[in-house]
N, C-alpha and C. Protein backbone atom coordinates (compact mmCIF):
# COMPACT_ATOMS: atom_id res chain seq x y z
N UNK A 1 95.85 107.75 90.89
CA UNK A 1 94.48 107.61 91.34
C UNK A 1 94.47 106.62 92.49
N UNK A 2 93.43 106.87 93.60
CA UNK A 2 92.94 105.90 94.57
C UNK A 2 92.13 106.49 95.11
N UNK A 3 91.27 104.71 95.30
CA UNK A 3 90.09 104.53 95.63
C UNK A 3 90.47 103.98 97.51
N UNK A 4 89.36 104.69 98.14
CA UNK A 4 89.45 103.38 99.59
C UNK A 4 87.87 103.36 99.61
N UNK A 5 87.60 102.17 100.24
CA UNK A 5 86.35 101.85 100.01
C UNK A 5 86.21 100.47 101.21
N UNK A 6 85.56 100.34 102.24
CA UNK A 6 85.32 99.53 103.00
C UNK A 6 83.89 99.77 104.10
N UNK A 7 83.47 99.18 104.81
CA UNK A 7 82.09 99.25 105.29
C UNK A 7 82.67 98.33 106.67
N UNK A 8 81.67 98.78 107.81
CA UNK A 8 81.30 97.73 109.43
C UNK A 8 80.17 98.19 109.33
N UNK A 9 79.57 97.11 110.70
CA UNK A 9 78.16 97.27 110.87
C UNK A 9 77.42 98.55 110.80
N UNK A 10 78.64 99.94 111.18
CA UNK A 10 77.40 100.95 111.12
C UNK A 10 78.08 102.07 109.94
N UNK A 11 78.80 102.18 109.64
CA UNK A 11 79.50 102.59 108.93
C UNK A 11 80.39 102.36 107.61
N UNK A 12 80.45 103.29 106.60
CA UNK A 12 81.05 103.05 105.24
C UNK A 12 81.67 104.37 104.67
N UNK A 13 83.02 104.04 103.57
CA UNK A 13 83.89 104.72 103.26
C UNK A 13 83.69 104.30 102.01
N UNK A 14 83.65 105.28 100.91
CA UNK A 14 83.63 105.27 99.15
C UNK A 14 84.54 106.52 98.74
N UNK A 15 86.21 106.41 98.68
CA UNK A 15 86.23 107.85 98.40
C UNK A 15 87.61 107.43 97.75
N UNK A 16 87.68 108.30 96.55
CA UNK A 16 88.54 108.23 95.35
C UNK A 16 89.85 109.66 95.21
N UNK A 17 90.77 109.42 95.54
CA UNK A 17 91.97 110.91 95.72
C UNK A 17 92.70 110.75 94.68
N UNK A 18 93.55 111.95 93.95
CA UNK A 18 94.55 111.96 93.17
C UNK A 18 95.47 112.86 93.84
N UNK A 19 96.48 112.76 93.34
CA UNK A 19 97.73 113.29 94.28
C UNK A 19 97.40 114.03 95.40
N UNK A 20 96.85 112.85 96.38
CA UNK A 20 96.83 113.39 97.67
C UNK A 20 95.72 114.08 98.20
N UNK A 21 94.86 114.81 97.08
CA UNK A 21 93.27 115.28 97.49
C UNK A 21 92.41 114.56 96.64
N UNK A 22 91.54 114.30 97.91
CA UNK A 22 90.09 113.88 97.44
C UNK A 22 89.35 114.66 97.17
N UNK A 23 88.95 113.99 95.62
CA UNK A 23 88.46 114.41 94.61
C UNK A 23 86.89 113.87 94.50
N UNK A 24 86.61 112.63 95.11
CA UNK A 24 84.68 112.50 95.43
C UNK A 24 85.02 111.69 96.40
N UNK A 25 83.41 111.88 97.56
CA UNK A 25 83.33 110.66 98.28
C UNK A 25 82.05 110.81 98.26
N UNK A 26 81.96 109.29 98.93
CA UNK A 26 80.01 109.35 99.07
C UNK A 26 79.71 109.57 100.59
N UNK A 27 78.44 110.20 100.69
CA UNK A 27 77.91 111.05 101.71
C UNK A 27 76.85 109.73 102.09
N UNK A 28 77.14 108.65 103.01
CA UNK A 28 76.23 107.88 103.18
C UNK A 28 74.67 108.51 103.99
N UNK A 29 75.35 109.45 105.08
CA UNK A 29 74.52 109.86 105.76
C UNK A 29 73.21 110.74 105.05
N UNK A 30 73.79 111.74 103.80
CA UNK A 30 73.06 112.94 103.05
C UNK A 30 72.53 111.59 101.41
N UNK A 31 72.86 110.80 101.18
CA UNK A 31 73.00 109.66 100.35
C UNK A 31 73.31 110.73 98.87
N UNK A 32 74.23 111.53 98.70
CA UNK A 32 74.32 111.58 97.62
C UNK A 32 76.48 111.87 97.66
N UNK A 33 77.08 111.57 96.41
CA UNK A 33 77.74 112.05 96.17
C UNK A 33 78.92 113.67 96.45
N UNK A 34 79.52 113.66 97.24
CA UNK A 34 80.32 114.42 97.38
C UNK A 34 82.01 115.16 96.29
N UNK A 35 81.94 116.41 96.11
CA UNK A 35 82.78 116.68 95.31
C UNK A 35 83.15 117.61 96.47
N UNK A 36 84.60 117.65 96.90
CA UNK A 36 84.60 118.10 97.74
C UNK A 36 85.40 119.64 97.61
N UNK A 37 86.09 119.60 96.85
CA UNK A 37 87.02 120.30 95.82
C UNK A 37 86.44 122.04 95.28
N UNK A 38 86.64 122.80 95.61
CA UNK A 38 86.62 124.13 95.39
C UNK A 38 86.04 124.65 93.98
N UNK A 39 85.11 124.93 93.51
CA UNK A 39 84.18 125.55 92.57
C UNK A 39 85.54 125.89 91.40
N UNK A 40 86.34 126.82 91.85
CA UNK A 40 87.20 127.33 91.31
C UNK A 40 88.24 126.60 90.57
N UNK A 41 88.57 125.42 91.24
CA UNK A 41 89.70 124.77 90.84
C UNK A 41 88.67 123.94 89.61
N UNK A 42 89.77 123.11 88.78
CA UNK A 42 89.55 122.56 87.27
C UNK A 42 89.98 120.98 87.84
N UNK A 43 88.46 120.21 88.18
CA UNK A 43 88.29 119.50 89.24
C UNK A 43 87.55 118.35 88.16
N UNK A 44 87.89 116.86 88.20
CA UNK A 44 86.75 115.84 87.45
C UNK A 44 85.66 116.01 88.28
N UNK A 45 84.85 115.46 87.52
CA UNK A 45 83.21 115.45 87.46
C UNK A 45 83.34 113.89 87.35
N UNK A 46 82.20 113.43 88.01
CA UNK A 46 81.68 111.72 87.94
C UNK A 46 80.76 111.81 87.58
N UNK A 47 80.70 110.57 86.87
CA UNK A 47 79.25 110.51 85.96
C UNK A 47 78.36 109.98 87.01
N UNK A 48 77.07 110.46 86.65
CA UNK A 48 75.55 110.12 87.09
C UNK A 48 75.86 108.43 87.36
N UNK A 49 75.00 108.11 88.78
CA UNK A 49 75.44 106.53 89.30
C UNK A 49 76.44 106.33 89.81
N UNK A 50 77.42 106.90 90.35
CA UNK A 50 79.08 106.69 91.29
C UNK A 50 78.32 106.25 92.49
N UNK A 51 77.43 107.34 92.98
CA UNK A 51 76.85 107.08 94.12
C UNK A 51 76.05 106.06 94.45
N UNK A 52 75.30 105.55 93.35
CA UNK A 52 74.38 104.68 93.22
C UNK A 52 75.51 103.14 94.02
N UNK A 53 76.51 103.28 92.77
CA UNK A 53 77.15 101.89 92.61
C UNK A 53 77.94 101.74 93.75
N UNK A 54 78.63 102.99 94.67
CA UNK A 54 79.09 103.20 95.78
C UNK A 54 78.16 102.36 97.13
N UNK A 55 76.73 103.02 96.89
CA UNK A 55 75.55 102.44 98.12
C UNK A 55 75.58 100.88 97.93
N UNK A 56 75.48 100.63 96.85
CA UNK A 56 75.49 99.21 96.36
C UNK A 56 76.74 97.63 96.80
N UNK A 57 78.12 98.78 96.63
CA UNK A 57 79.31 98.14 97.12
C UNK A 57 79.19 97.92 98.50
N UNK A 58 78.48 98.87 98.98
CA UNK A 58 78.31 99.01 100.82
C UNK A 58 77.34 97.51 100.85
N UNK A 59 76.74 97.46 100.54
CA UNK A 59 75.55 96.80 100.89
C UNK A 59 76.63 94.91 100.62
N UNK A 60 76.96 95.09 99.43
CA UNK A 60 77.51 93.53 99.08
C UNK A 60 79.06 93.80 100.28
N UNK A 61 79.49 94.86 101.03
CA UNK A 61 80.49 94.71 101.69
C UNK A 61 79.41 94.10 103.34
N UNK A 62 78.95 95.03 103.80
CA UNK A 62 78.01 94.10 104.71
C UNK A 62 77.24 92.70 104.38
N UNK A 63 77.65 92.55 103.58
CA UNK A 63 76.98 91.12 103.55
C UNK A 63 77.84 89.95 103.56
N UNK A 64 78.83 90.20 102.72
CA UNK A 64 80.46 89.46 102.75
C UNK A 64 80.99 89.82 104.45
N UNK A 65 81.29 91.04 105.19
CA UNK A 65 81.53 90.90 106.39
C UNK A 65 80.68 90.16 107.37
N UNK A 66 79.30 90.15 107.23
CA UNK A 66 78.27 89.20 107.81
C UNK A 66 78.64 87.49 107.17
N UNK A 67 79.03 87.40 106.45
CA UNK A 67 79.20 85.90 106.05
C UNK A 67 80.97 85.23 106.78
N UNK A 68 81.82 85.95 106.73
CA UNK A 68 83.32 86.07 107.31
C UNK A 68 82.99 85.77 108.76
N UNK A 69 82.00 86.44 109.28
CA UNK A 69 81.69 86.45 110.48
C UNK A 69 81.19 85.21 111.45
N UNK A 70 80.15 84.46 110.62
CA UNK A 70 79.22 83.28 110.45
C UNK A 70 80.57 82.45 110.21
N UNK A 71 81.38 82.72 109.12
CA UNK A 71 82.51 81.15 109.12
C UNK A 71 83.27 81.10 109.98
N UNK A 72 83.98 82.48 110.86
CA UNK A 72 84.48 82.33 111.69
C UNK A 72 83.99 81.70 113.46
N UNK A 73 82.77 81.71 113.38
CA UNK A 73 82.48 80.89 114.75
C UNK A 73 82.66 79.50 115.09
């Protein structure tokens, strides 16, 4: 399993792969959850709130990069 997950001022990444395909990411732009993975194939499911807690990580990552920013001047 892996997760990458990081945020800049205009932009953010929430997205979780297993051997090599990603298996969800979050759709900041559409704000919901992405499964990206073929109907057909025998694919996990995320529970209700990934997305939620995903928007959420964004938000405390812009705020920690806004503070990094401020100590560095």
């Amino acid at each position: 399993r892996f997760r990458i997950a990081g945020c800049s001022d205009s932009d953010g990444e929430d997205m979780y792969a297993l051997d090599g395909e990603e298996k969800w990411y979050a759709d900041f732009i559409n704000k919901k959850g992405m499964e990206p993975l073929p109907s057909f194939i025998d694919h996990i499911s995320y529970v209700e709130g990934t997305y939620e807690s995903a928007e959420s990580k964004q938000q405390t990552c812009r705020q920690n990069l806004k503070l990094r920013r401020k100590a560095m001047k």
